[in-house]
Protein backbone atom coordinates (compact mmCIF):
# COMPACT_ATOMS: atom_id res chain seq x y z
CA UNK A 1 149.32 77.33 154.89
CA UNK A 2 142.86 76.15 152.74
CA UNK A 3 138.81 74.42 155.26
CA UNK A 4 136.41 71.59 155.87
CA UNK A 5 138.96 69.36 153.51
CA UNK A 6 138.33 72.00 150.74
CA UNK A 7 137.50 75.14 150.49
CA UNK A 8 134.00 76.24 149.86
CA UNK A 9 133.98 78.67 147.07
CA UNK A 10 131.06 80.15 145.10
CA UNK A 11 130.49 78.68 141.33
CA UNK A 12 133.21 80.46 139.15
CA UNK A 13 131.52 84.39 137.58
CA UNK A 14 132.44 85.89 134.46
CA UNK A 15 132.49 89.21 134.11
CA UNK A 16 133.71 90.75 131.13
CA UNK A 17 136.17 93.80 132.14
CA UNK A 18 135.45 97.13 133.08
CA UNK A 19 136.06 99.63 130.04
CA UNK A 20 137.36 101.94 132.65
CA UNK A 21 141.38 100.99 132.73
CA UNK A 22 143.22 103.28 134.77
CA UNK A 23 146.98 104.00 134.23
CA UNK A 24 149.22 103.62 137.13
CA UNK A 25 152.21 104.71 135.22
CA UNK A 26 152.69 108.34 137.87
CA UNK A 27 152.10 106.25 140.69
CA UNK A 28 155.11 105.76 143.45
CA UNK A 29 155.58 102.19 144.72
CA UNK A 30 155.76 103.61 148.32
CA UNK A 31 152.60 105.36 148.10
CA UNK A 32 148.98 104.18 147.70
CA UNK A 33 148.57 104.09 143.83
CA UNK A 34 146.25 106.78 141.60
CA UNK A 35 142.62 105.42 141.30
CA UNK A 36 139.19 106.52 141.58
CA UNK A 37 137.69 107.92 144.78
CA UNK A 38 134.85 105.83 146.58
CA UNK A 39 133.30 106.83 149.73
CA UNK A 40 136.70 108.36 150.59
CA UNK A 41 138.62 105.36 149.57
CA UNK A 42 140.70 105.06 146.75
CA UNK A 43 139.61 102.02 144.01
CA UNK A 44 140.25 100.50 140.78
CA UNK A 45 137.78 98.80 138.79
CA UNK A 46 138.99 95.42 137.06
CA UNK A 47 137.06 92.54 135.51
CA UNK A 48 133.96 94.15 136.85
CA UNK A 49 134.91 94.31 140.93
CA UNK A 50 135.98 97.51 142.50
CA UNK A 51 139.08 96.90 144.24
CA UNK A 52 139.71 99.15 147.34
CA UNK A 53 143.42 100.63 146.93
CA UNK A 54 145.82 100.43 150.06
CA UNK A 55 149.18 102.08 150.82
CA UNK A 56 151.37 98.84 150.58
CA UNK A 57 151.99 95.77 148.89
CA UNK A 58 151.36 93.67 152.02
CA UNK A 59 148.04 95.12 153.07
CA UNK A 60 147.02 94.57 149.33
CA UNK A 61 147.73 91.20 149.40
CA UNK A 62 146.07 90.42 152.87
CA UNK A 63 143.15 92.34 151.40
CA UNK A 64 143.42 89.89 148.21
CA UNK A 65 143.94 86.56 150.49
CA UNK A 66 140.64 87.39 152.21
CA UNK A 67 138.18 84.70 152.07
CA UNK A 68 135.79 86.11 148.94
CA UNK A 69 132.91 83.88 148.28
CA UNK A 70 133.45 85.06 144.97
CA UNK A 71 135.96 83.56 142.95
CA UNK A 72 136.07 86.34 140.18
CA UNK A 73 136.66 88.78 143.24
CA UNK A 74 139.22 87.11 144.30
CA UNK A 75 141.00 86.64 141.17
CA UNK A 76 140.95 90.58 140.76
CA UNK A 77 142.44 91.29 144.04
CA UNK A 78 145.28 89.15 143.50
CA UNK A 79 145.92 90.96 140.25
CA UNK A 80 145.78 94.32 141.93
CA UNK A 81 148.34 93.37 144.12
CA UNK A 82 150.85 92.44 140.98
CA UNK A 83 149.47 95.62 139.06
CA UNK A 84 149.74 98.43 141.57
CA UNK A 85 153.25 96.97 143.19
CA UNK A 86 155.42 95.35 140.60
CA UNK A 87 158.69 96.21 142.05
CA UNK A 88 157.41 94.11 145.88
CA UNK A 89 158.36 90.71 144.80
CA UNK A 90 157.18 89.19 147.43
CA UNK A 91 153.98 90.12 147.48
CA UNK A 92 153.64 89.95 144.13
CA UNK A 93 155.35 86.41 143.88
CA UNK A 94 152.74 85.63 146.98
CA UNK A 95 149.95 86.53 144.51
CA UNK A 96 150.71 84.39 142.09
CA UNK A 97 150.93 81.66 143.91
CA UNK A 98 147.46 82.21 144.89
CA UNK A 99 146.69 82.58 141.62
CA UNK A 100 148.37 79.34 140.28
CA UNK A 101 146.19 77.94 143.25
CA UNK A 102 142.94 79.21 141.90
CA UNK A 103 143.82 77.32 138.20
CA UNK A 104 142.40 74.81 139.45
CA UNK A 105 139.10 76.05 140.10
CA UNK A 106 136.32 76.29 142.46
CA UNK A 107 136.73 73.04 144.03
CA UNK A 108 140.39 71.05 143.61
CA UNK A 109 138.28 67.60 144.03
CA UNK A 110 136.60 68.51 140.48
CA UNK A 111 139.81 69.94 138.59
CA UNK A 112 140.28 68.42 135.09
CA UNK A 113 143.53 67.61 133.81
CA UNK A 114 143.91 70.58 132.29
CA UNK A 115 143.36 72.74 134.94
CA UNK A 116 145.60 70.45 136.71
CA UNK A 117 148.88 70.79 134.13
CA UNK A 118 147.91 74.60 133.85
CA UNK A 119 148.32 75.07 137.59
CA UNK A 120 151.68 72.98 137.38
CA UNK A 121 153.01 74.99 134.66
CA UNK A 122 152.29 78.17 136.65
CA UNK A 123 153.90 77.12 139.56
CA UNK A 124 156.93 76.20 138.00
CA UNK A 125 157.06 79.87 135.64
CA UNK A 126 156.94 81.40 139.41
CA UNK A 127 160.09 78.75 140.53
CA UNK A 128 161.70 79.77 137.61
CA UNK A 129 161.06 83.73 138.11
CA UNK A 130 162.01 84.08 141.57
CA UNK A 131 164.30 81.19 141.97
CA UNK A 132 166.37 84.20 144.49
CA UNK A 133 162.74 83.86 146.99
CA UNK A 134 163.20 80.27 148.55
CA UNK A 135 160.25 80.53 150.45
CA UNK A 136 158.57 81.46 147.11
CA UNK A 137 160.09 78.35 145.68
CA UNK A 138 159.71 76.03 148.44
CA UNK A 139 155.67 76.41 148.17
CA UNK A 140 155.40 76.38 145.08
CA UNK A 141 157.26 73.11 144.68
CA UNK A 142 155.16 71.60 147.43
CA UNK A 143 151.94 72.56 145.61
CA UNK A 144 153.45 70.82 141.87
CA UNK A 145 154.13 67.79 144.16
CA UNK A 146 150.85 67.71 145.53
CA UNK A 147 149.19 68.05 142.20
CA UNK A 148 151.10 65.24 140.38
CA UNK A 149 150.37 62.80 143.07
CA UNK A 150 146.66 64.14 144.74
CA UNK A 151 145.13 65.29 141.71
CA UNK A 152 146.88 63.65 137.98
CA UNK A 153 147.54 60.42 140.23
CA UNK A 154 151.29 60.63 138.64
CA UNK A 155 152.39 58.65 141.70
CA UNK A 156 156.87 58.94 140.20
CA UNK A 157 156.17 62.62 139.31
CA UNK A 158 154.61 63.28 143.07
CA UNK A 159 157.30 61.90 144.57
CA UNK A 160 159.96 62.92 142.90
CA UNK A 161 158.82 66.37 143.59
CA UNK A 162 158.24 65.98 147.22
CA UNK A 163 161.63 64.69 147.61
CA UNK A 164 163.05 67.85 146.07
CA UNK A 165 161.14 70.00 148.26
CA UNK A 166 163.13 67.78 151.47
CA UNK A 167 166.37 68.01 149.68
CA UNK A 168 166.36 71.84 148.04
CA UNK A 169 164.68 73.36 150.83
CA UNK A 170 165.00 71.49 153.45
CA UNK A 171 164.85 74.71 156.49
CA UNK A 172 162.05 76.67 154.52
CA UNK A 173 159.33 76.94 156.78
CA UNK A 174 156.08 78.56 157.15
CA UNK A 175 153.07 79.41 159.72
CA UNK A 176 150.64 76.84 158.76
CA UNK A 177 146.91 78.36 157.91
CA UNK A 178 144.42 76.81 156.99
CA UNK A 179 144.27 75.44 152.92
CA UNK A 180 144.58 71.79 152.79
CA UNK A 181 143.14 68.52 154.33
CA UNK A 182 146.57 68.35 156.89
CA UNK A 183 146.22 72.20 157.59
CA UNK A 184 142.80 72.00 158.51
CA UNK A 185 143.64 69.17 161.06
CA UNK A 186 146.13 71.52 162.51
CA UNK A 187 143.94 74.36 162.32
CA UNK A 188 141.18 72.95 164.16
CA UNK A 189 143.27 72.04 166.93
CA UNK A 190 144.68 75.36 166.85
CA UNK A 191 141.23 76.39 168.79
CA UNK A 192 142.71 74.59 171.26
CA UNK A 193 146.10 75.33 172.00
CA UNK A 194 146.94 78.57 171.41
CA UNK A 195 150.59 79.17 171.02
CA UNK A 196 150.10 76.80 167.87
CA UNK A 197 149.88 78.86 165.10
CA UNK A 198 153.09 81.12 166.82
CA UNK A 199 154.66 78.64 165.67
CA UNK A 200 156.69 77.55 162.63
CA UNK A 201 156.32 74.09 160.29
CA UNK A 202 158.54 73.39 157.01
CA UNK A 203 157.83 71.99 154.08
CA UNK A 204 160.14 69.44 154.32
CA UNK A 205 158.40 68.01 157.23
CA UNK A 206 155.09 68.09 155.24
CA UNK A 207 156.95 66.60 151.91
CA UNK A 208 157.51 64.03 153.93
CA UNK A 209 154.30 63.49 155.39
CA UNK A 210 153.22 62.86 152.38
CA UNK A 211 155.52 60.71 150.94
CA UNK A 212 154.94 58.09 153.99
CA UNK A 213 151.23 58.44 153.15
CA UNK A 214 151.33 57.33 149.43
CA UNK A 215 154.43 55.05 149.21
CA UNK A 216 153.33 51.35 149.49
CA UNK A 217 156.79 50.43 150.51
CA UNK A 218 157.60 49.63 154.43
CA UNK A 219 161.19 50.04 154.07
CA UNK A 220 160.44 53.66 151.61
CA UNK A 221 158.00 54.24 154.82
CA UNK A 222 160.64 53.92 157.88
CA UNK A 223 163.27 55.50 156.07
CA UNK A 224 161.37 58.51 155.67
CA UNK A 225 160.14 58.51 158.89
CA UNK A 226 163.41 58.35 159.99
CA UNK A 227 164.28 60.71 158.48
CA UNK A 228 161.25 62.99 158.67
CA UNK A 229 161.93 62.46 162.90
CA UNK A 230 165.63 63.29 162.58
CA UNK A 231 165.05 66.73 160.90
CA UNK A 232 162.18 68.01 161.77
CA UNK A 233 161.73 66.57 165.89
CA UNK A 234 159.09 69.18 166.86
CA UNK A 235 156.88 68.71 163.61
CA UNK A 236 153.30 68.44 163.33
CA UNK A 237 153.79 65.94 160.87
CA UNK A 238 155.43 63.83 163.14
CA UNK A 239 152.43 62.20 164.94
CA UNK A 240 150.84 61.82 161.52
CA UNK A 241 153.10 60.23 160.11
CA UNK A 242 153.55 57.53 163.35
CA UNK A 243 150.29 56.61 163.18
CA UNK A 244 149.83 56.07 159.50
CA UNK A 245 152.53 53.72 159.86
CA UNK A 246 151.53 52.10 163.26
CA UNK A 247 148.10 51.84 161.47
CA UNK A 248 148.90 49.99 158.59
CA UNK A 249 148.05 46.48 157.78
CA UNK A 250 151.77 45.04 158.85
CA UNK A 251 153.61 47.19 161.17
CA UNK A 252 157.52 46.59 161.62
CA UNK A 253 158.74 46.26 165.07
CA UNK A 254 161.39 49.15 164.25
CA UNK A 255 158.42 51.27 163.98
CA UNK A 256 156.85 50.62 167.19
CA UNK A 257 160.68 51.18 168.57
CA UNK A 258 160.11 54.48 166.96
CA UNK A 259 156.95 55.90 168.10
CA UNK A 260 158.21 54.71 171.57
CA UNK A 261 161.63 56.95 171.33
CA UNK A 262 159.82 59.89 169.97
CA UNK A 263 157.50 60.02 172.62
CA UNK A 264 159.65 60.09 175.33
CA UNK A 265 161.47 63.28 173.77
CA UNK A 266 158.28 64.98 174.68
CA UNK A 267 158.16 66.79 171.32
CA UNK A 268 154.71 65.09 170.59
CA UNK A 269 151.82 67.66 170.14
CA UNK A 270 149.35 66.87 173.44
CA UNK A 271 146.00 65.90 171.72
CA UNK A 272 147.88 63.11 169.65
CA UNK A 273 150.17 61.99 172.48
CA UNK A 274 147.12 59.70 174.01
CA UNK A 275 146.22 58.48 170.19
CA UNK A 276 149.91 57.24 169.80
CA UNK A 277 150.24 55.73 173.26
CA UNK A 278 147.01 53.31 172.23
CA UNK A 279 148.40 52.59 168.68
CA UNK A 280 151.66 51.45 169.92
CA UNK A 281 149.98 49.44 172.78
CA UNK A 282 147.94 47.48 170.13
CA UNK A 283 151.16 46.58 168.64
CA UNK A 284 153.23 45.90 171.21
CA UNK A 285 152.92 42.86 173.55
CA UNK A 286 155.16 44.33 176.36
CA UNK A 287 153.19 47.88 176.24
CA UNK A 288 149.77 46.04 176.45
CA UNK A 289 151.04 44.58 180.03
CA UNK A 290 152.32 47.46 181.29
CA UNK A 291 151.49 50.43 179.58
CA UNK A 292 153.49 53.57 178.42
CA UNK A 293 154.14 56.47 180.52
């Protein structure tokens, strides 16, 4: 929900894995799981990291989610959470979405191909696997989207993907949090306002974000503002999406009619509310005499 536009992560260590493995086979899911005591805290040593042990799936995983300059770290962490709690889906599910993430490397600018399709097949194994977890589903979908069309340039396979994410799950939401170049804009003016990370965005709304951003077309465009408007009012994506299309090189009249309506619902976020009023002055004759209110 990842951030100047990517995160900074430290060069990718290799470690090869402690000789200690410990077996976990008489510990209780409920309980904090067997493992070897460290200053009074219970760890377990994998790929060369001790791992601090704690008494549920979720506090494992926000351990694991912590921001580790260390990518090899991290990577353990994550697999604690799906070794010590198997039977907590989703937290484990949670962790390997993080770690389909971190296929891709230490910086997603310089992933390969490879790393690309690897990360692509991973999210769609944890689709497959807990097709029962929408939420599960509805990220990872987002992130196979995003990687066909940001990273392998597969413009048709992007798309398509993104408009499965609107149509499948189209009321899966989330809290956004920092991770990519839209949720850093968000979280930055987060400092700001602080009832916005209370509250909720949806991946359909973002989906469609992002197919307004890459689709040449100006009829694709409206439509899917349109539509993006009509379903998701109170988005974040909302504004974002106005102004990409109020700042492209031929801007339809509908779409000033647009921004105009929307703004007068008063679901526009304040610090772009000023922004839109000036883009749809510049395009609109009548607005440029009197103004918008």
């Amino acid at each position: 929900m990842r951030e100047p536009l990517t995160r900074k992560r430290a060069l990718r260590t290799w470690i090869l894995p402690c000789i200690f493995l410990l077996s976990l086979t008489s510990c209780s899911q409920q309980k904090a799981p067997c493992g070897i005591a460290q200053e009074g805290k219970q760890i377990i040593l994998r790929q060369g990291y001790a791992i601090p042990i704690h008494p549920s799936a979720a506090e494992q995983l926000r351990f694991a989610l912590s921001q580790f300059s260390d990518l090899g770290k991290r990577r353990a962490a994550l697999n604690s959470v799906i070794e010590l709690f198997p039977l907590q889906r989703t937290q484990v599910a949670e962790a390997k979405l993080e770690l389909a993430y971190l296929s891709l490397g230490d910086d997603f600018r310089l992933a390969g191909k490879n790393d690309c399709r690897d990360a692509v097949a991973n999210y769609e194994s944890i689709a497959k696997q807990y097709h029962d977890l929408r939420p599960i589903c509805a990220k990872a979908r987002w992130y196979i989207a995003w990687i066909y069309m940001d990273l392998l340039r597969d413009k048709k396979a992007g798309l398509l993907n993104y408009q499965r994410v609107v149509s499948e799950f189209t009321n899966e939401g989330f809290l956004p949090t920092p991770h990519l170049p839209w949720q850093e804009i968000f979280a930055k003016a987060a400092k700001k306002e602080t009832a916005f990370l209370s509250r909720k965005e949806y991946w359909g709304a973002i989906a469609l974000l992002e197919i307004i951003r890459n689709v040449e077309s100006l009829q694709y465009k409206q439509g899917a503002l349109r539509q993006l408007i009509e379903l998701y009012p109170a988005s974040r994506a909302v504004p974002y999406a106005l102004i990409n299309v109020l700042e492209g090189p031929a801007v339809p009249a509908e779409a000033v009619q647009i921004a105009k309506q929307w703004l007068q619902s008063n679901n526009c976020y304040p610090p772009m509310k000023d922004y839109l009023k000036l883009r749809i002055s510049s395009q609109d004759p009548e607005n440029r005499q009197e103004g918008i209110h």
